[in-house]
C-alpha atoms as a PDB file:
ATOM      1  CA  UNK A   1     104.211  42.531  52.663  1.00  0.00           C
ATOM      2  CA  UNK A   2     101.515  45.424  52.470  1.00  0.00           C
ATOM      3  CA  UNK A   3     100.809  47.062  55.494  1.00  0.00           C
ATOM      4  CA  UNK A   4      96.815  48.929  54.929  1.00  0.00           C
ATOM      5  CA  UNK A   5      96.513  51.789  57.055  1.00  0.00           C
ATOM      6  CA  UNK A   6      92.767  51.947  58.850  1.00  0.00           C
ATOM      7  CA  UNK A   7      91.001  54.884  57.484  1.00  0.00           C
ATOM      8  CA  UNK A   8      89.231  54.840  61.089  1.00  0.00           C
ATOM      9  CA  UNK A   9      92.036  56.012  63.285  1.00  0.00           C
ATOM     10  CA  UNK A  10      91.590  59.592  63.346  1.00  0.00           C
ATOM     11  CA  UNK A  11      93.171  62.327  65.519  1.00  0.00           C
ATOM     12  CA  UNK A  12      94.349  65.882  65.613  1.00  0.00           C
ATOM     13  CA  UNK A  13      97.078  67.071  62.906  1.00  0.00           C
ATOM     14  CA  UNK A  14     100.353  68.470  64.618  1.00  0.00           C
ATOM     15  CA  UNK A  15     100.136  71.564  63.197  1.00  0.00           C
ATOM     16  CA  UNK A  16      96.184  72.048  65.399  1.00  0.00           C
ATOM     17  CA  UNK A  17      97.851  70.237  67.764  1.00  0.00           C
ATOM     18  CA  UNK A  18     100.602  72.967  68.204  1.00  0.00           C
ATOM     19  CA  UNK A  19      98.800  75.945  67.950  1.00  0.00           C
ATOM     20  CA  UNK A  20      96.320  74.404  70.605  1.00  0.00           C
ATOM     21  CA  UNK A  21      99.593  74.129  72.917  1.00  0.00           C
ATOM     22  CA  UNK A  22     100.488  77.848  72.184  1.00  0.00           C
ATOM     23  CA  UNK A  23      97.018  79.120  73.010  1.00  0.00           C
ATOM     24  CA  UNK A  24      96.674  77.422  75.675  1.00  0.00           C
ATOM     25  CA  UNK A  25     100.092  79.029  77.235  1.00  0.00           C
ATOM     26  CA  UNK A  26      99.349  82.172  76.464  1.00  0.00           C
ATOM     27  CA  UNK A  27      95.983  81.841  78.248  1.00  0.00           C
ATOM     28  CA  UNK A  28      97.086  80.771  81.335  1.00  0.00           C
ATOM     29  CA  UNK A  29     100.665  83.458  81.488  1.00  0.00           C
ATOM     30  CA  UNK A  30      97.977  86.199  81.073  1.00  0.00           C
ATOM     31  CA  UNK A  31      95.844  84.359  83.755  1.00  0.00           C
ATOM     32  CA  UNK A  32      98.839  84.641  86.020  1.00  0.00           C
ATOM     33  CA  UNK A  33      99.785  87.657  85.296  1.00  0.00           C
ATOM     34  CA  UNK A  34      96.660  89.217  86.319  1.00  0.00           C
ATOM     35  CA  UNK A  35      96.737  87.482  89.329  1.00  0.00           C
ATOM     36  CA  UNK A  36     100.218  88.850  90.348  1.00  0.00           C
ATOM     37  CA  UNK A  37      99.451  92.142  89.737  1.00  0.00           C
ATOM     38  CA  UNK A  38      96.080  92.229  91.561  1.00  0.00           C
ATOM     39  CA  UNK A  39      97.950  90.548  94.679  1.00  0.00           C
ATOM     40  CA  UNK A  40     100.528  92.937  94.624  1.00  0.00           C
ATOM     41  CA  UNK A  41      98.137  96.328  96.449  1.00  0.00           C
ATOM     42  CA  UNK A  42     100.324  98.764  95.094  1.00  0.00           C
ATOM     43  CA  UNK A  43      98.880 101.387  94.113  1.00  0.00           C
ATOM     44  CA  UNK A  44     100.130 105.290  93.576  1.00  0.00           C
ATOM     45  CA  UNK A  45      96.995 106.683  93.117  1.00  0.00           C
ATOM     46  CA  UNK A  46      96.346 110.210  94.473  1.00  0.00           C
ATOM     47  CA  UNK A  47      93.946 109.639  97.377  1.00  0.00           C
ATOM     48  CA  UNK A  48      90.831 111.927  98.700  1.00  0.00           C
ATOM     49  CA  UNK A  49      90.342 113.239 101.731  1.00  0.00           C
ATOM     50  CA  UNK A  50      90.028 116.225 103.959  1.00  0.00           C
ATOM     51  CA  UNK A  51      90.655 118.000 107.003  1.00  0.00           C
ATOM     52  CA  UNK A  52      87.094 118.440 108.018  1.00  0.00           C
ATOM     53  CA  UNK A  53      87.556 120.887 110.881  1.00  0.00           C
ATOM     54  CA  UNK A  54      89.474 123.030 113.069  1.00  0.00           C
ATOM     55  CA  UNK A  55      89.276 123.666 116.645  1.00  0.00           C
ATOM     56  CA  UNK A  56      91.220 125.372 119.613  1.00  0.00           C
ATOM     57  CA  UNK A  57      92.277 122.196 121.865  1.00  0.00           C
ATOM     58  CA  UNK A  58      93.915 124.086 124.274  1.00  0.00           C
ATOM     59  CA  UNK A  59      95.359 127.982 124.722  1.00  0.00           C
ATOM     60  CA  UNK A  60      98.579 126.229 122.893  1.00  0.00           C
ATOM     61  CA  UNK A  61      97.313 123.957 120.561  1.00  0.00           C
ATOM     62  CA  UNK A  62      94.367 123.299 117.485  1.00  0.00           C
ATOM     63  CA  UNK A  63      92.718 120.049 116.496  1.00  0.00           C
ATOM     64  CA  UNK A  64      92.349 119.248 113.183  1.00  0.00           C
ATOM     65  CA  UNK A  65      89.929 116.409 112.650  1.00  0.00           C
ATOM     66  CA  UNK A  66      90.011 114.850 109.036  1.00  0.00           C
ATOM     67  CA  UNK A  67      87.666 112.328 106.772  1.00  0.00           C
ATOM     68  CA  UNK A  68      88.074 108.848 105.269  1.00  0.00           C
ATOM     69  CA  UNK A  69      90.484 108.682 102.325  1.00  0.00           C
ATOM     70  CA  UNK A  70      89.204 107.288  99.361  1.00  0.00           C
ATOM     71  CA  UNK A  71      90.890 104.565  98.241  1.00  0.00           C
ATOM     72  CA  UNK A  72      91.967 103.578 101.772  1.00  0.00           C
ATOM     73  CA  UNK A  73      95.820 105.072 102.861  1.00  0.00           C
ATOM     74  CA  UNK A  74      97.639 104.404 105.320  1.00  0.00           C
ATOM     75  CA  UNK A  75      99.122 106.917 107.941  1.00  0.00           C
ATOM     76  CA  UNK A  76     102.547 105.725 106.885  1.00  0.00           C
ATOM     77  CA  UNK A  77     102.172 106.147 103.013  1.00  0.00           C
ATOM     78  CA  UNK A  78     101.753 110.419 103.857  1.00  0.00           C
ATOM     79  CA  UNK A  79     103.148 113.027 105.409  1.00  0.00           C
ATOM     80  CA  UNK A  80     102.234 116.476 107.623  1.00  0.00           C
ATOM     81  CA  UNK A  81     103.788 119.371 106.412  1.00  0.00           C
ATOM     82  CA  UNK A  82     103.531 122.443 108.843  1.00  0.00           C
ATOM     83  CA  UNK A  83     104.272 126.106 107.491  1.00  0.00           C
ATOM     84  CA  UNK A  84     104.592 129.258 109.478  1.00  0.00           C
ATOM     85  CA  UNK A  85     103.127 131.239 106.687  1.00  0.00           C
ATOM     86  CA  UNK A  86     103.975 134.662 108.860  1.00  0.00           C
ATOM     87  CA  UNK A  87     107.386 133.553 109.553  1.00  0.00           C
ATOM     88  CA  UNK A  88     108.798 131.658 106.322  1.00  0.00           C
ATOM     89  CA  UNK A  89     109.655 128.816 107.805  1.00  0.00           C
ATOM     90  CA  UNK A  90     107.849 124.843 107.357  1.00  0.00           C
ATOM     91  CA  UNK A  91     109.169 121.783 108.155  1.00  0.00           C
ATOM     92  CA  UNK A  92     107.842 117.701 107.449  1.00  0.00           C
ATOM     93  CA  UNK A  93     106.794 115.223 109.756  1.00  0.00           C
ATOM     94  CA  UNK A  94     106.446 111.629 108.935  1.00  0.00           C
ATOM     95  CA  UNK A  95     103.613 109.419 110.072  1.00  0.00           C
ATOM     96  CA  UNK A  96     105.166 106.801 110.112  1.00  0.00           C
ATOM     97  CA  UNK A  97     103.241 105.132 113.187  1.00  0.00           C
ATOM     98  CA  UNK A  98     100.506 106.187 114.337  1.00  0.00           C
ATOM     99  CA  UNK A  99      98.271 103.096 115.492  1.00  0.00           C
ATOM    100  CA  UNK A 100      96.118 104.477 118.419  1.00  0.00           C
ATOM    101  CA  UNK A 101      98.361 107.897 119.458  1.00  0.00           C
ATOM    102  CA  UNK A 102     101.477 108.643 117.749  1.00  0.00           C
ATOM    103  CA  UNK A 103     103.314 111.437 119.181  1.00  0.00           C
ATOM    104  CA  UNK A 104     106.286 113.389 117.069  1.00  0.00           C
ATOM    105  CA  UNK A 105     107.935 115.815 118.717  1.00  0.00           C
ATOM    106  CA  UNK A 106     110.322 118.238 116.965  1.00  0.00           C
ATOM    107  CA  UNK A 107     112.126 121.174 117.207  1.00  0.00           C
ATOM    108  CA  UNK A 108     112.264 124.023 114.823  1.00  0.00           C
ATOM    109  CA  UNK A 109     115.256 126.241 114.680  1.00  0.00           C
ATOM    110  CA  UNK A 110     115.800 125.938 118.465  1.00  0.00           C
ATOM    111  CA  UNK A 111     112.772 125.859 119.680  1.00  0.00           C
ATOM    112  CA  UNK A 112     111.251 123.248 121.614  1.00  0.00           C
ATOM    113  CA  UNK A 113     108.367 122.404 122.728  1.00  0.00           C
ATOM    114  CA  UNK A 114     106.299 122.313 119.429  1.00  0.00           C
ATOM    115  CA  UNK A 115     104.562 118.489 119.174  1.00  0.00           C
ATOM    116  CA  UNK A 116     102.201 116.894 116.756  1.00  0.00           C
ATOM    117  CA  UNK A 117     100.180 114.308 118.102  1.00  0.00           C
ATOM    118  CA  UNK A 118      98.381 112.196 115.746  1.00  0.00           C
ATOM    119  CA  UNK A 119      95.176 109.814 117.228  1.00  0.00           C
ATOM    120  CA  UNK A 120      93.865 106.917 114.840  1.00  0.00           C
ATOM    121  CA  UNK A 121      90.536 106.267 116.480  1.00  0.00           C
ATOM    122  CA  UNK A 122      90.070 103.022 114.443  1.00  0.00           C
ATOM    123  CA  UNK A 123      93.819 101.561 115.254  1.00  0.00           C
ATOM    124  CA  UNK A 124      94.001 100.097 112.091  1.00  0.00           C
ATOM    125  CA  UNK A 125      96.734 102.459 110.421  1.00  0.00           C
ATOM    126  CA  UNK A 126      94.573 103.992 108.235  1.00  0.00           C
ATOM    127  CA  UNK A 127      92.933 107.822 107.614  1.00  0.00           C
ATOM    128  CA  UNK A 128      89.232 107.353 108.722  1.00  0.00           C
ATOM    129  CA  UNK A 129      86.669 109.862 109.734  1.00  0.00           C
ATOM    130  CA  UNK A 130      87.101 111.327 112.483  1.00  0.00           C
ATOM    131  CA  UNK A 131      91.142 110.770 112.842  1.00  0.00           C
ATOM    132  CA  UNK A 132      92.595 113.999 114.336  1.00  0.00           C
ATOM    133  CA  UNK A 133      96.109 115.366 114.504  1.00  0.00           C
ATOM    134  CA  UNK A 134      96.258 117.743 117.517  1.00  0.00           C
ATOM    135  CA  UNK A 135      99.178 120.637 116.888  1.00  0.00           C
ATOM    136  CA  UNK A 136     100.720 121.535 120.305  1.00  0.00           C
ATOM    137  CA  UNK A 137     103.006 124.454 121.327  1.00  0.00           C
ATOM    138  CA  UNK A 138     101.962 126.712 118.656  1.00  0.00           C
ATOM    139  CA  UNK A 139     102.783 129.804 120.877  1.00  0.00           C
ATOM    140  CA  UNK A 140     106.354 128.356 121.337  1.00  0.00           C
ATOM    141  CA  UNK A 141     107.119 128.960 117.429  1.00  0.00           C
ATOM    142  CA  UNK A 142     106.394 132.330 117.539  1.00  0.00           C
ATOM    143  CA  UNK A 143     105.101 135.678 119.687  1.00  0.00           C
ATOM    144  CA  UNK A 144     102.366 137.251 118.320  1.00  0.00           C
ATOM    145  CA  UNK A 145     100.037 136.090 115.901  1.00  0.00           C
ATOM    146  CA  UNK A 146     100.709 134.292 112.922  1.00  0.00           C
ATOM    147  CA  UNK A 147      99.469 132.572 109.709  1.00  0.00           C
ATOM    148  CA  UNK A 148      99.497 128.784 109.572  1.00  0.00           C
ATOM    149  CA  UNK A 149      98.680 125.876 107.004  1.00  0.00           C
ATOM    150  CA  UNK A 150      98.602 122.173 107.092  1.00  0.00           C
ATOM    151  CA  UNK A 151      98.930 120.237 104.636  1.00  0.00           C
ATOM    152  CA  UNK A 152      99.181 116.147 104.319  1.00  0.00           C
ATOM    153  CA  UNK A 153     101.068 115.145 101.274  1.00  0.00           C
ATOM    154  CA  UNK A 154     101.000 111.524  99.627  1.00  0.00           C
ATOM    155  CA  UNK A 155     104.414 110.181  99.460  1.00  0.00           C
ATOM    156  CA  UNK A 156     103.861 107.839  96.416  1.00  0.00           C
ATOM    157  CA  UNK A 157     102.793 110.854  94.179  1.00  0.00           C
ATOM    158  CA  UNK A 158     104.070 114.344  96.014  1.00  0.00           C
ATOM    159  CA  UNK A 159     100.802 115.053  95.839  1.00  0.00           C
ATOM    160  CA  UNK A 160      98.980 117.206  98.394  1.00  0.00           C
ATOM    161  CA  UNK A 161      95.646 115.392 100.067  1.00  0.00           C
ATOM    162  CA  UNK A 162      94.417 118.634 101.648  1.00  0.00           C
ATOM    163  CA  UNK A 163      95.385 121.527 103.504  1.00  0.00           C
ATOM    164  CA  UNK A 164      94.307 124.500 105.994  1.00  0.00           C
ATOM    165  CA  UNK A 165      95.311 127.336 106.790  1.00  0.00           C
ATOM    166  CA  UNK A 166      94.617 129.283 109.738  1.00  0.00           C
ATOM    167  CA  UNK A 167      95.720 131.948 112.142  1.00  0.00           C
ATOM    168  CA  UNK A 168      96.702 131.648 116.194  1.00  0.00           C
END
């Protein structure tokens, strides 16, 4: 017996038919993709900012007020590097939390009394205008008067955000 095969059924070859299936999985792994990597936030680009201004806070101690950083950081992702210019000596400090007042104390080559007290006015972790660091016990470093810069680094890059430098 002769089976006649309908000229009417038609339908997509399997060779269309696979490439369609490729396409169409290649599509939607770069789809994902780019939605993993925009929910990951990671970023280790060098932010902007500055310390805006200086000011005596006390006989002791000098406020150094700072701007927004552009794209937003947060206070954990830098550090404060102090340096005795006069004297040679610097040491780090982390930031590691500093929502509303942080305070670090620390003590450089036996001498204590010396405090950094960082103040997010926001209290959302994160360098906006008008943040401040106040450096305390300035006198306690040294006698006399001496040469001093600031500087906050990024830790992603080593980079340096800004710095100051200025005498007490």
């Amino acid at each position: 017996m002769y089976i006649r095969k309908k000229l009417t059924d038609k339908g997509v070859s399997p060779v269309i038919a696979t490439i369609l299936m490729v396409a169409i999985t290649v599509v939607l792994a770069a789809v994902l993709y780019v939605m993993v990597i925009g929910f990951s936030g990671s970023s280790s680009q060098q932010p902007a900012g500055t310390i805006t201004t200086k000011a005596k806070a006390t006989a002791t101690s000098e406020k150094l007020t700072l701007s927004a950083f552009n794209p937003e950081t947060k206070w954990a992702d830098c550090k404060l590097v102090v340096e005795n210019v006069s004297a040679g000596t610097s040491f780090n400090v982390a930031l590691s939390s500093a929502s509303g007042t942080s305070t670090v104390t620390c003590t450089i080559t036996g001498t204590p009394g010396f405090t950094i007290t960082g103040t997010d006015l926001a209290q959302d972790n994160k360098f906006s205008g008008g943040d401040y660091f106040t450096i305390g016990g300035l006198s306690a470093l040294s006698a006399g008067s001496y040469s001093y810069k600031v500087s906050i680094i990024y830790i992603a890059t080593g980079g340096v955000v800004d710095d100051m430098a200025f005498d007490f």
